[in-house]
PDB file of N, CA and C in Angstrom:
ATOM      1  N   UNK A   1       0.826  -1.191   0.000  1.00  0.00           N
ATOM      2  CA  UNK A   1       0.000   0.000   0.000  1.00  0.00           C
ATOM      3  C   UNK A   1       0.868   1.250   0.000  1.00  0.00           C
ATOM      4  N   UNK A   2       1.456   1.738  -1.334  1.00  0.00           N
ATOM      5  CA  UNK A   2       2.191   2.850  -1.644  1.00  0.00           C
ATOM      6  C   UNK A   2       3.374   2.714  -1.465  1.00  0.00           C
ATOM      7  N   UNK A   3       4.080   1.292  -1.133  1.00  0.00           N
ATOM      8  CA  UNK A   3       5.605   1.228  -1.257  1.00  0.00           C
ATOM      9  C   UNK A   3       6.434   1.496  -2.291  1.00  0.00           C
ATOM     10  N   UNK A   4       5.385   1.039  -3.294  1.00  0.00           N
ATOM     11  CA  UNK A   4       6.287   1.308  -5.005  1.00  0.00           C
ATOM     12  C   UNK A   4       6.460   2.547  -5.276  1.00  0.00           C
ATOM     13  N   UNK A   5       5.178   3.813  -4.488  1.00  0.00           N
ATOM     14  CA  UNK A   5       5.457   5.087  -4.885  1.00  0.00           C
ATOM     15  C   UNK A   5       6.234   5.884  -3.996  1.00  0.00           C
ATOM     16  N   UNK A   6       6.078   5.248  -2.762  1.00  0.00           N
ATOM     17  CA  UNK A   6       7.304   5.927  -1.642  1.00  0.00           C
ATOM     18  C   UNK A   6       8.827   5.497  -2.446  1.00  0.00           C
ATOM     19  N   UNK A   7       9.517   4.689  -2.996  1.00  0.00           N
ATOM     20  CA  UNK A   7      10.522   4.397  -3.674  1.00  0.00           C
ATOM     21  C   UNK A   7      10.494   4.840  -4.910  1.00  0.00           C
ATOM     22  N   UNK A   8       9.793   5.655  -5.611  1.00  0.00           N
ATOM     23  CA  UNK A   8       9.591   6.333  -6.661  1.00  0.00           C
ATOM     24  C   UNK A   8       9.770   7.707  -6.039  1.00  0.00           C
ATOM     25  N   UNK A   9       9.283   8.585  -5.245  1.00  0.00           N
ATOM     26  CA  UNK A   9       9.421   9.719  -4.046  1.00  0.00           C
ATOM     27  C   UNK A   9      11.169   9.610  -4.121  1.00  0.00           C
ATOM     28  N   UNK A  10      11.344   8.887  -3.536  1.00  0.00           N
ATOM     29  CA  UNK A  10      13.346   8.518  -3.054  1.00  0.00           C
ATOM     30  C   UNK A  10      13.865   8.924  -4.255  1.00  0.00           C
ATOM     31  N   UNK A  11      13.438   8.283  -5.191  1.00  0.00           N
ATOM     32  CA  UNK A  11      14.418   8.609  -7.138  1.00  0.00           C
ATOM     33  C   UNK A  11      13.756   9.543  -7.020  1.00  0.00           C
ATOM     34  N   UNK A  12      12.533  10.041  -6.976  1.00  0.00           N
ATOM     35  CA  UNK A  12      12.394  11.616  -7.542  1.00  0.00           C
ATOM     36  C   UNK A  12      13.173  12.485  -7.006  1.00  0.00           C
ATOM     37  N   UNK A  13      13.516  12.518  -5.687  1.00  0.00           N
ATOM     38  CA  UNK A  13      13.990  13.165  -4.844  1.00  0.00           C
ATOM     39  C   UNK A  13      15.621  13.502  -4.867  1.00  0.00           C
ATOM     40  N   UNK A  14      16.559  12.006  -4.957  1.00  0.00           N
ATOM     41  CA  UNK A  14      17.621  11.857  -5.295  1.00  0.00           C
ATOM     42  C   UNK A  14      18.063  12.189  -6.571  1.00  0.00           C
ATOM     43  N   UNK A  15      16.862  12.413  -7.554  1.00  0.00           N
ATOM     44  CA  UNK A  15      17.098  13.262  -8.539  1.00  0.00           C
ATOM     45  C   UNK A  15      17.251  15.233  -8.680  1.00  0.00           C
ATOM     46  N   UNK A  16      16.612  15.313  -7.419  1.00  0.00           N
ATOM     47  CA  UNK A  16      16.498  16.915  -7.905  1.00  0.00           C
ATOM     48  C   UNK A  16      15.410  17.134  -7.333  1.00  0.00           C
ATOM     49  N   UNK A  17      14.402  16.539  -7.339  1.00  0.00           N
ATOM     50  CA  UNK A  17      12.851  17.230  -7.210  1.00  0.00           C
ATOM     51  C   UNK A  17      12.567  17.393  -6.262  1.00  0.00           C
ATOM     52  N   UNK A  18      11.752  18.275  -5.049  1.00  0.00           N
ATOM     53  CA  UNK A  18      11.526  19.128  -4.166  1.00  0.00           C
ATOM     54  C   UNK A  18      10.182  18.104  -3.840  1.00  0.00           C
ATOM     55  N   UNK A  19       9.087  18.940  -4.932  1.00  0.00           N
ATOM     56  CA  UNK A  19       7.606  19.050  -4.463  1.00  0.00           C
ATOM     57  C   UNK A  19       7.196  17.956  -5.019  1.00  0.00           C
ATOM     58  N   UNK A  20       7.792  16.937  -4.309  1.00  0.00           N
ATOM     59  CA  UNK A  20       6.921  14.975  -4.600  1.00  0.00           C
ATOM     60  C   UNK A  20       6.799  14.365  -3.621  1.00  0.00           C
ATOM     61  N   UNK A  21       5.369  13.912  -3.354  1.00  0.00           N
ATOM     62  CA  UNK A  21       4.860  13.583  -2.126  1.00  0.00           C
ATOM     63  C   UNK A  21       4.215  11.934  -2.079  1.00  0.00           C
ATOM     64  N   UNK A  22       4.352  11.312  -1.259  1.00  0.00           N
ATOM     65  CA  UNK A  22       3.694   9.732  -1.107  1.00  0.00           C
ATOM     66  C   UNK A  22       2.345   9.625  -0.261  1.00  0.00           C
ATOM     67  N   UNK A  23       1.728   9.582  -1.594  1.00  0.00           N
ATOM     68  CA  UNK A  23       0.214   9.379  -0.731  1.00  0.00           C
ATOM     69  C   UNK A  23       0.241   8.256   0.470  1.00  0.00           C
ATOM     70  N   UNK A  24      -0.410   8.500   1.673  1.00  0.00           N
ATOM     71  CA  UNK A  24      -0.903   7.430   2.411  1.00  0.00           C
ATOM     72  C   UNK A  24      -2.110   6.248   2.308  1.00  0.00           C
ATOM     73  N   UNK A  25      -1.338   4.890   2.299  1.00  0.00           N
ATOM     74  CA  UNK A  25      -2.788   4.560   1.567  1.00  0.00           C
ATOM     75  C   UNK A  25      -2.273   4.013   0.106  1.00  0.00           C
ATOM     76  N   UNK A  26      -1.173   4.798  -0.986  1.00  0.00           N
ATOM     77  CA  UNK A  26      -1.404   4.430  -2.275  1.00  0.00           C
ATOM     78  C   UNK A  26      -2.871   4.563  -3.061  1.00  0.00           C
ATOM     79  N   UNK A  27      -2.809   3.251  -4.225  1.00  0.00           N
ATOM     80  CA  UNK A  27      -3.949   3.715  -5.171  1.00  0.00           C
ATOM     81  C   UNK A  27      -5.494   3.061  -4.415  1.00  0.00           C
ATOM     82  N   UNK A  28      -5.369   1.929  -3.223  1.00  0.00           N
ATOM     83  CA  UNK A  28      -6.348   1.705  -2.633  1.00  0.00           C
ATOM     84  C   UNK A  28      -7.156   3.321  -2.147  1.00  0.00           C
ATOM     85  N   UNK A  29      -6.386   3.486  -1.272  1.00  0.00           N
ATOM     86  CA  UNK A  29      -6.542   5.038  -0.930  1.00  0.00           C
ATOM     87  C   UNK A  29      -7.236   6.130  -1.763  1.00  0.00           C
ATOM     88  N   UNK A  30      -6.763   5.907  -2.790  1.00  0.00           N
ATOM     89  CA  UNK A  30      -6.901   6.992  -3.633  1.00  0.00           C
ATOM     90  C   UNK A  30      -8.165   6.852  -4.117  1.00  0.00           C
ATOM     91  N   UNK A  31      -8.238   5.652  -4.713  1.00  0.00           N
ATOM     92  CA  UNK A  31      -9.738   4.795  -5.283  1.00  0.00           C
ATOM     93  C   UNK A  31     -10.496   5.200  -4.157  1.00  0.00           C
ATOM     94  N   UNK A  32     -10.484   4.848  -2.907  1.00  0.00           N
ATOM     95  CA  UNK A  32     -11.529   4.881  -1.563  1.00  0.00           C
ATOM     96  C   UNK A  32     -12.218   6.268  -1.584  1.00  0.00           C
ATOM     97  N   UNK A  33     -11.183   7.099  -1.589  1.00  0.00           N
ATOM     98  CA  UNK A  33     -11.566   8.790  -1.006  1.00  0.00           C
ATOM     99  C   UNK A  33     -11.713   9.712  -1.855  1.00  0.00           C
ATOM    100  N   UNK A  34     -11.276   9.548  -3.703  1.00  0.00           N
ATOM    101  CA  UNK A  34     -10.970  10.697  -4.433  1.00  0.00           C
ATOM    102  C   UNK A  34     -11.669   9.926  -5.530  1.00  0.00           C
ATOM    103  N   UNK A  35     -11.168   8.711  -6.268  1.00  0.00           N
ATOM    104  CA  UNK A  35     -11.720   8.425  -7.284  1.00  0.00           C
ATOM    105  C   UNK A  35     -12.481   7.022  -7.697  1.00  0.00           C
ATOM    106  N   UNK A  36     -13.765   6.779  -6.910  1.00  0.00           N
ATOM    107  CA  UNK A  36     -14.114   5.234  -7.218  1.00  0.00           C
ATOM    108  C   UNK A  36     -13.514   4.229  -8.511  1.00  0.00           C
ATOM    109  N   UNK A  37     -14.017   5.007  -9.445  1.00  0.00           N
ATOM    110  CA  UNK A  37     -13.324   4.624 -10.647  1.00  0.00           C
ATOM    111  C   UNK A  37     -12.222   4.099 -10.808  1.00  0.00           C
ATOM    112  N   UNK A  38     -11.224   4.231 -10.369  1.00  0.00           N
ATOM    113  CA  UNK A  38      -9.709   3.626 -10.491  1.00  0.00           C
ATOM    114  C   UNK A  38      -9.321   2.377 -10.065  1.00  0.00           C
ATOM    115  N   UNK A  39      -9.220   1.746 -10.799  1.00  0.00           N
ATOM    116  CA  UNK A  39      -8.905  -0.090 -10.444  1.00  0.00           C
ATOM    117  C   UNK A  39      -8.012   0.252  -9.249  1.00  0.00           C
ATOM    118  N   UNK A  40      -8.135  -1.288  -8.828  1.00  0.00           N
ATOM    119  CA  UNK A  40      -7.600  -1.255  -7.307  1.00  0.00           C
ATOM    120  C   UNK A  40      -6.792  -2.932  -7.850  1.00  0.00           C
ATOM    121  N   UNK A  41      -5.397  -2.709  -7.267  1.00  0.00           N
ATOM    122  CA  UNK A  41      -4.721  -3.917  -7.911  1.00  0.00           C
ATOM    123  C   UNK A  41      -3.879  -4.480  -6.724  1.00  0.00           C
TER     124      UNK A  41
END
């Protein structure tokens, strides 16, 4: 639940980028509270 994008956050980060954030939750999360629509995998 959002490990792949917290380690995506790390390379963004270790690249340069500032304003990249790791949802809590991931895409379950996201699906639950923002967008029913979005497969849940």
């Amino acid at each position: 639940m959002g490990g792949r994008s917290a380690k995506a956050v790390q390379q963004l980060q270790a690249s340069g980028f500032r304003k990249v954030w790791n949802l809590a939750g991931g895409i379950t999360r996201w699906s639950d509270d923002v967008d029913p629509s979005t497969p849940k995998y």
